[in-house]
N, C-alpha and C. Protein backbone atom coordinates (compact mmCIF):
# COMPACT_ATOMS: atom_id res chain seq x y z
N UNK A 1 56.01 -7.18 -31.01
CA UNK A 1 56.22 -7.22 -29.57
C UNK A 1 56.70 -8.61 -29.17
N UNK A 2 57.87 -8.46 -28.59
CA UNK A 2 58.23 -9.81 -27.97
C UNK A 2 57.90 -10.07 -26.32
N UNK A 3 57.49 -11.55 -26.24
CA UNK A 3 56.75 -11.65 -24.96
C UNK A 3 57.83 -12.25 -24.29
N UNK A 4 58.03 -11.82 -22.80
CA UNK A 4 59.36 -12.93 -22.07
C UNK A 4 58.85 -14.14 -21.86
N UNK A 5 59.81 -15.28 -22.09
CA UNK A 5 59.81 -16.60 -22.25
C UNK A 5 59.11 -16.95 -21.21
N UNK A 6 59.18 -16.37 -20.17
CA UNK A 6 58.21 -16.63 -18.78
C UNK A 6 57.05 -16.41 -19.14
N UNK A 7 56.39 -15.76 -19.35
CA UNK A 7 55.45 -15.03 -19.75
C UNK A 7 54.41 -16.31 -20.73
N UNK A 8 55.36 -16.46 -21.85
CA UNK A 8 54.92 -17.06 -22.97
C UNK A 8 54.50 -18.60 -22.21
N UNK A 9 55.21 -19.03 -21.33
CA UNK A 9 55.37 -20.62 -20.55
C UNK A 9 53.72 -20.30 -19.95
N UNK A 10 53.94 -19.45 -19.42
CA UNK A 10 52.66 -18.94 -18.72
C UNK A 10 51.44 -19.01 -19.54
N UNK A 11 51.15 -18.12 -20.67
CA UNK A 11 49.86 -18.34 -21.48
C UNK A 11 50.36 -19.87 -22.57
N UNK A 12 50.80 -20.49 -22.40
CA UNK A 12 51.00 -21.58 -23.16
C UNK A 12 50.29 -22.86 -21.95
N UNK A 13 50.57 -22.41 -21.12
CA UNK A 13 50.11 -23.76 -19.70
C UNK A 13 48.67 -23.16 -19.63
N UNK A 14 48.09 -22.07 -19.70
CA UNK A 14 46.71 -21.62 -19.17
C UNK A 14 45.96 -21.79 -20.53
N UNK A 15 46.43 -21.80 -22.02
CA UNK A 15 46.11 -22.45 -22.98
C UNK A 15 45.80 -23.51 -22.83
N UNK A 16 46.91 -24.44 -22.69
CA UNK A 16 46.47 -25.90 -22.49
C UNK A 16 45.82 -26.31 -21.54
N UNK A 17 45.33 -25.77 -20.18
CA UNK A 17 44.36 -25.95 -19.54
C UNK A 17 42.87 -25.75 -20.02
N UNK A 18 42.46 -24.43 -20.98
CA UNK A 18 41.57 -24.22 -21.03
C UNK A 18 41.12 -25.23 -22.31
N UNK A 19 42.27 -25.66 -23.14
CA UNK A 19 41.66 -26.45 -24.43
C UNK A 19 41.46 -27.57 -23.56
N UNK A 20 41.88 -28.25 -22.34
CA UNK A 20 41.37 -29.76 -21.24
C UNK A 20 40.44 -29.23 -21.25
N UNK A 21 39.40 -28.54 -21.07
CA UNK A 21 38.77 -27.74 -20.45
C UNK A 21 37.69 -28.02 -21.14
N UNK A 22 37.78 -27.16 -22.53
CA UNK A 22 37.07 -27.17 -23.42
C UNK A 22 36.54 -28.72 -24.07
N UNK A 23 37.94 -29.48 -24.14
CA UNK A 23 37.46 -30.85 -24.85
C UNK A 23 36.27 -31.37 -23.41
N UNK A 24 36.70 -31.52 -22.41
CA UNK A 24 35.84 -32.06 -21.82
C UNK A 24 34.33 -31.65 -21.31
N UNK A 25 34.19 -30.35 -21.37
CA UNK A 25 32.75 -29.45 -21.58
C UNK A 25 31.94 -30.04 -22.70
N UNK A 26 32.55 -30.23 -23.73
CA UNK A 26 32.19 -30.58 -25.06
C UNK A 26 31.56 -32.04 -25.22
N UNK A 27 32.45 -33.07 -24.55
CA UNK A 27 32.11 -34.28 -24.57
C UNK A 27 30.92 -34.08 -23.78
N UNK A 28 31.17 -33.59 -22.59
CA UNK A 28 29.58 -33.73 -21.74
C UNK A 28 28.27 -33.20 -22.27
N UNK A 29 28.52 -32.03 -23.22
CA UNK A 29 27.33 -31.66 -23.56
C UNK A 29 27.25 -32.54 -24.59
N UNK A 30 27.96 -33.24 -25.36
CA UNK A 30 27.22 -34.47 -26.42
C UNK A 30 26.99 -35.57 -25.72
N UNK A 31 27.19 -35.73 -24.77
CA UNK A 31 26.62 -36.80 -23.62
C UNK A 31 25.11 -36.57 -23.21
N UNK A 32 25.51 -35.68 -23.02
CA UNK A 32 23.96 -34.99 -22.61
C UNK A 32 22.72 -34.95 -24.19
N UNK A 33 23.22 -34.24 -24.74
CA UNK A 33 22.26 -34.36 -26.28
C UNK A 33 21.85 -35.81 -26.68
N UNK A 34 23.09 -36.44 -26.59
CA UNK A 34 22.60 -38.28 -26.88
C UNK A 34 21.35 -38.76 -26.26
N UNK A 35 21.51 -38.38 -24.88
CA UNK A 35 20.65 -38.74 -24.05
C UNK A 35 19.36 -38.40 -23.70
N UNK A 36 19.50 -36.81 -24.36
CA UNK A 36 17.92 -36.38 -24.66
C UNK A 36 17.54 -36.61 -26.34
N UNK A 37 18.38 -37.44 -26.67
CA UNK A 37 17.90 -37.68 -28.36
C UNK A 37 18.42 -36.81 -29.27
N UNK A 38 19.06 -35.79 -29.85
CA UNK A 38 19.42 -34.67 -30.12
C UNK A 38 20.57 -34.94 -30.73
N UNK A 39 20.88 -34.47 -31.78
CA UNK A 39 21.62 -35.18 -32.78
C UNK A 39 23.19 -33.89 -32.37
N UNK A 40 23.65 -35.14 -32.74
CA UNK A 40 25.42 -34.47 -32.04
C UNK A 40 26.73 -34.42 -33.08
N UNK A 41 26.46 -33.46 -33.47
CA UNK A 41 27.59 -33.07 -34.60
C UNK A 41 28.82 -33.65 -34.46
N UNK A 42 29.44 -33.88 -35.18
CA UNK A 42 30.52 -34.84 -34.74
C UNK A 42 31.87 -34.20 -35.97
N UNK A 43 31.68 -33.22 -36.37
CA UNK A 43 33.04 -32.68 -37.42
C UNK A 43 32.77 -30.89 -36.59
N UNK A 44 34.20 -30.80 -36.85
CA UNK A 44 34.54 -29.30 -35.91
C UNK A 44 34.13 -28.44 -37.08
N UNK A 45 33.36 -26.98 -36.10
CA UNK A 45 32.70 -26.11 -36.90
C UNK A 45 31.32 -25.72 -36.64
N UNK A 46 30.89 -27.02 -36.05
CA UNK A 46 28.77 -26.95 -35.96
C UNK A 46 28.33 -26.78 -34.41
N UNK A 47 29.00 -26.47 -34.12
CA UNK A 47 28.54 -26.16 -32.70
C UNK A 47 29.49 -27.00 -31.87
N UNK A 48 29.32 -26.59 -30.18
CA UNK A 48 29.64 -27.61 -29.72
C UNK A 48 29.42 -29.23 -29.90
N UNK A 49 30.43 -29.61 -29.95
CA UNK A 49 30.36 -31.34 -30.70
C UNK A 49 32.11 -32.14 -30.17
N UNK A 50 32.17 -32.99 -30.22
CA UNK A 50 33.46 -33.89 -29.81
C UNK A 50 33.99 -33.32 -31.39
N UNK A 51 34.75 -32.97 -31.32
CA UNK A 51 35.86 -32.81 -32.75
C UNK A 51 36.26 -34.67 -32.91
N UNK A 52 36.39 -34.23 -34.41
CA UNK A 52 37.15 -35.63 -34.86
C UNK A 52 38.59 -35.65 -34.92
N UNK A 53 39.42 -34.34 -34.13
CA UNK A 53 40.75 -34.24 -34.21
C UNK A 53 40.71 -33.78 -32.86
N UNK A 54 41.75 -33.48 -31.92
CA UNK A 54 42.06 -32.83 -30.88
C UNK A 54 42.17 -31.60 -31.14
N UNK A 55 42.04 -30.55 -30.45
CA UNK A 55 41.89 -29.27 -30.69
C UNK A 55 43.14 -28.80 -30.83
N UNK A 56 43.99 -29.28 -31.11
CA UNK A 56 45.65 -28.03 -30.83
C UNK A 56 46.63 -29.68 -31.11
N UNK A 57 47.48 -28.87 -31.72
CA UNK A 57 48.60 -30.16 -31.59
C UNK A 57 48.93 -31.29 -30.31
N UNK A 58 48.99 -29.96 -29.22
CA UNK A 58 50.05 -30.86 -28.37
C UNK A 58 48.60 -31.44 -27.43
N UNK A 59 47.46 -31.21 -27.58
CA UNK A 59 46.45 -31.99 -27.23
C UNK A 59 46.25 -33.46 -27.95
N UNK A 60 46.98 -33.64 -29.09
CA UNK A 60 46.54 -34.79 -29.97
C UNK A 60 47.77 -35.26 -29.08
N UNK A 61 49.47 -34.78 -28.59
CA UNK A 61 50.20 -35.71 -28.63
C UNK A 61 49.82 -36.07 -26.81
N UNK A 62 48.61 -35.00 -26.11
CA UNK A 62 48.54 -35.85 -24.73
C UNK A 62 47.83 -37.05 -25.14
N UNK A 63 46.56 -36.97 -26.09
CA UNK A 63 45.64 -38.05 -26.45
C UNK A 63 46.46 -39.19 -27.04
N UNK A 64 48.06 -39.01 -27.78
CA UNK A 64 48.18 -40.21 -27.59
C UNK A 64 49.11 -41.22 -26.75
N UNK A 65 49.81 -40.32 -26.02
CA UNK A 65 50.35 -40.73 -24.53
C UNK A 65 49.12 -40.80 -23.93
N UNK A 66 48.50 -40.54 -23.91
CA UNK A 66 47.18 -40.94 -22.94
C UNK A 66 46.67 -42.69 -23.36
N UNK A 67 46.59 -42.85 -24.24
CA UNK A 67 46.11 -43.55 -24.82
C UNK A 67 46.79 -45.29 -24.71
N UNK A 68 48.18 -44.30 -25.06
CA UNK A 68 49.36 -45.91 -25.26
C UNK A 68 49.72 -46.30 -23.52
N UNK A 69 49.35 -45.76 -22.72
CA UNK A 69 49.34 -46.45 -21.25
C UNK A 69 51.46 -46.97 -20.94
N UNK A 70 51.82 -46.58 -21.56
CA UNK A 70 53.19 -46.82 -21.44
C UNK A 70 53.92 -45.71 -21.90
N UNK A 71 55.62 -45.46 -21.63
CA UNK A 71 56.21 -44.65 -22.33
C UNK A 71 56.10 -44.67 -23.96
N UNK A 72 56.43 -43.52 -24.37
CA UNK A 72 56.45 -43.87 -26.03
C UNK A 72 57.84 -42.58 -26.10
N UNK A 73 58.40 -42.95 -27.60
CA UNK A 73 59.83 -42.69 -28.12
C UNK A 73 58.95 -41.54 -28.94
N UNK A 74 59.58 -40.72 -29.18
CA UNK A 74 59.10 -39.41 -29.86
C UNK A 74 58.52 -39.98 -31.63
N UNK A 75 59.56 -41.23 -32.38
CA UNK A 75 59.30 -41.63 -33.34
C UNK A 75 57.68 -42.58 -33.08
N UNK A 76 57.62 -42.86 -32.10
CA UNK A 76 56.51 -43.81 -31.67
C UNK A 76 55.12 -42.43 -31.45
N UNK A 77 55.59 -41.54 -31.27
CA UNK A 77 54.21 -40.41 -30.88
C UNK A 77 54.17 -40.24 -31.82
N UNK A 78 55.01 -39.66 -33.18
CA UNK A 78 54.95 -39.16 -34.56
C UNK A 78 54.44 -40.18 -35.47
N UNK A 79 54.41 -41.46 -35.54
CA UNK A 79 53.66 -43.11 -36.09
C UNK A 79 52.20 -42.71 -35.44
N UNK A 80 52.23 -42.85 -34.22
CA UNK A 80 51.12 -42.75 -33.84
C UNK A 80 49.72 -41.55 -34.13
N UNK A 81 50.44 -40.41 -34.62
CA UNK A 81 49.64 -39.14 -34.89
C UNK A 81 49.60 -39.31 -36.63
N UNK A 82 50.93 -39.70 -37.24
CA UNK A 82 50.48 -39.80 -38.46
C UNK A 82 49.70 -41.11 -38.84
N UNK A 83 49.17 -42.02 -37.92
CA UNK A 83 47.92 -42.92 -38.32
C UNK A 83 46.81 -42.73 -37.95
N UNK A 84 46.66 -41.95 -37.50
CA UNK A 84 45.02 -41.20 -37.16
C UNK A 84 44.62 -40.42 -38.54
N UNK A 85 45.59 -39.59 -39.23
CA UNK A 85 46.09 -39.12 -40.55
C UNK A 85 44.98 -37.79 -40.08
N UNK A 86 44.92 -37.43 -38.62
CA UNK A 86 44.14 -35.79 -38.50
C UNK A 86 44.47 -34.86 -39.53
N UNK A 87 43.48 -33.78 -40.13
CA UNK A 87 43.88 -33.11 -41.40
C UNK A 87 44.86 -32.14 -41.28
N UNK A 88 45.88 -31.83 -41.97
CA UNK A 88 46.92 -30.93 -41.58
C UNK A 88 47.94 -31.60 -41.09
N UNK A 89 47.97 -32.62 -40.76
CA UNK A 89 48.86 -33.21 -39.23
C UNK A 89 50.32 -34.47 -39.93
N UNK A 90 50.09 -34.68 -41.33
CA UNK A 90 50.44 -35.34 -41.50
C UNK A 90 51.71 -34.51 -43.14
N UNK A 91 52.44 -33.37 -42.11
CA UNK A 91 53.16 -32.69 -43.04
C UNK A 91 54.41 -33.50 -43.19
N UNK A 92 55.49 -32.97 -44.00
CA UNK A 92 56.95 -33.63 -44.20
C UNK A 92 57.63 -33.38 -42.42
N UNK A 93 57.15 -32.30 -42.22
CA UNK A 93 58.06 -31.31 -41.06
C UNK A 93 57.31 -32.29 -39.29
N UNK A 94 56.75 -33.50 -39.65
CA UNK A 94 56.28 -34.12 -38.37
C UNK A 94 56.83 -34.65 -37.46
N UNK A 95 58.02 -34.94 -37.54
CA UNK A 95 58.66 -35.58 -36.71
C UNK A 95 59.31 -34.51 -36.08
N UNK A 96 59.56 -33.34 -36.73
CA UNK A 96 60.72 -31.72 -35.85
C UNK A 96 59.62 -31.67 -35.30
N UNK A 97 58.41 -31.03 -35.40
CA UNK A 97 57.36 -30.69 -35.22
C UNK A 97 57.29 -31.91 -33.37
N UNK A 98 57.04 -32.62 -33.51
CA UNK A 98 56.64 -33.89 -32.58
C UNK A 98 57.86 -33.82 -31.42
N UNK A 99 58.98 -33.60 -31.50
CA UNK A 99 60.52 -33.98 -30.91
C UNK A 99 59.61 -32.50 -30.32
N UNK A 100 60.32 -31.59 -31.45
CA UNK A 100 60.01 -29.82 -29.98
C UNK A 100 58.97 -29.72 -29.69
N UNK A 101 57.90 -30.03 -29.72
CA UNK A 101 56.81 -29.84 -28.83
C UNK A 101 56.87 -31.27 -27.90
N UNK A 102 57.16 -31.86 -27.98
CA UNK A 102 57.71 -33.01 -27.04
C UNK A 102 58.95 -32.28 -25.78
N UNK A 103 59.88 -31.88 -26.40
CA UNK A 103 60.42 -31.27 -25.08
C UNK A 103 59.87 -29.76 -24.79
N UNK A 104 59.67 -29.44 -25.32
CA UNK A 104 58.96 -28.53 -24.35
C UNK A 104 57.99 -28.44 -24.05
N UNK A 105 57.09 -29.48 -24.18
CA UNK A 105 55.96 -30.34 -23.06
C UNK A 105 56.72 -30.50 -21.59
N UNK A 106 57.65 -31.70 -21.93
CA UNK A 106 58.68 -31.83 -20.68
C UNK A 106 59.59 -30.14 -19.86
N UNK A 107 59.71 -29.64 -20.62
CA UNK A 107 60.69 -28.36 -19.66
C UNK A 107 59.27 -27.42 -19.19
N UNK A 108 58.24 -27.41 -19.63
CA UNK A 108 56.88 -27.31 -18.80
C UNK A 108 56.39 -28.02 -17.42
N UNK A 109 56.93 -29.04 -17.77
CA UNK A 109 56.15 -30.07 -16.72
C UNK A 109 55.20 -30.78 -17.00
N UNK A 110 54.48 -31.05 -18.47
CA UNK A 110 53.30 -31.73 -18.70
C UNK A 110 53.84 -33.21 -18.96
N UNK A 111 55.05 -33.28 -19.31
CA UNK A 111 55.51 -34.62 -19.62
C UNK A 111 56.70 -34.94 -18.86
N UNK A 112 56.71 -36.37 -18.35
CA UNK A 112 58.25 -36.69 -18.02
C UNK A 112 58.85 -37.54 -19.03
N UNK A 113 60.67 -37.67 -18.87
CA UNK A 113 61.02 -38.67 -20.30
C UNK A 113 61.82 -39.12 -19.02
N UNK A 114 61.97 -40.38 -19.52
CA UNK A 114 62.91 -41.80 -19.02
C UNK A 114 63.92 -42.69 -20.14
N UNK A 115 64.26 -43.36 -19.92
CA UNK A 115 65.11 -43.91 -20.97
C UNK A 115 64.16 -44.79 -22.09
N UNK A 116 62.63 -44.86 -21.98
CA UNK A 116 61.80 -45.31 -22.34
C UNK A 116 60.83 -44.88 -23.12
N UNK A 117 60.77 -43.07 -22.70
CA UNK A 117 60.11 -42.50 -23.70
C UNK A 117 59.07 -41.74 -23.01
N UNK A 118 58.62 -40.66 -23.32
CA UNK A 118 57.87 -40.06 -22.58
C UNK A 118 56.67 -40.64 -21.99
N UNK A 119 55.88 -39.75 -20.92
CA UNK A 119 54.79 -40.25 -20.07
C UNK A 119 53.93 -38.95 -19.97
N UNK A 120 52.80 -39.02 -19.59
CA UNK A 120 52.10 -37.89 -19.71
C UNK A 120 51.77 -37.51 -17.53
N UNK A 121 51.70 -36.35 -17.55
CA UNK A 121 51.92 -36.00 -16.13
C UNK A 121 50.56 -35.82 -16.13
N UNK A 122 49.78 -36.41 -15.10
CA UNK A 122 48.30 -35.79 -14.83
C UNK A 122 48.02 -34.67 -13.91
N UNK A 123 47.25 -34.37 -13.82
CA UNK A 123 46.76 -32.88 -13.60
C UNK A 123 47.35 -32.38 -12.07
N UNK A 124 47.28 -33.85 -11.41
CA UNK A 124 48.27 -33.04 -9.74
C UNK A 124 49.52 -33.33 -9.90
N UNK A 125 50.11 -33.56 -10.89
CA UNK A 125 51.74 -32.89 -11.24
C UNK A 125 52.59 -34.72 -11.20
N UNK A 126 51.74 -35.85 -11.13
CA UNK A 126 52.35 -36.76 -11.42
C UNK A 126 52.08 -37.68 -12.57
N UNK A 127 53.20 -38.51 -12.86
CA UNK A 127 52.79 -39.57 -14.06
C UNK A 127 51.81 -40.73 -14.04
């Protein structure tokens, strides 16, 4: 079954809302466990716990536009994800991989590009 491209834009944006969603539920309840003493898993698999990777690709490439506080060049997001060295993440195919999910972050609306390099759009639709 093929889904229309509309369609697909559609559960791809309500995806990536719910994995924001999820990472940040997650952090709070290990916020919370810290604080009542309660030991807080910290590798994906054991329960709710902060993962030691981002949950989904294009969550690692908001975390690291999030992170670098400036534009970054698609070669600069792909350096940047392959030095974290997340498992899986560090195939031959990373940089195709990084470029198309890079623009079509942007023809979404989650990212803008400038002559500088992308920016990450926050949640009320600006950079």
């Amino acid at each position: 079954m093929r889904l229309n491209p509309e369609v697909v834009r559609g559960l791809e944006a309500e995806l990536l809302r719910l994995e924001a969603e999820r990472i940040k539920v997650e952090a709070t309840i290990a916020s919370i466990k810290q604080l009542l003493g309660q030991s807080v898993p910290t590798q994906p698999g054991q329960g709710l716990a902060m993962p030691l990777a981002p949950t989904g690709f294009r969550e690692g490439i908001r975390a690291v536009l999030r992170g670098a506080g400036k534009p970054l060049s698609p070669k600069e997001v792909t350096e940047a994800i392959r030095a974290k060295k997340y498992p899986g993440w560090d195939s031959e195919t990373l940089n195709a991989r990084v470029n198309n999910d890079l623009w079509k972050m942007k023809e979404t609306g989650q990212l803008e590009k400038d002559d500088d390099g992308y920016t990450l759009v926050d949640e009320g639709g600006t950079a």
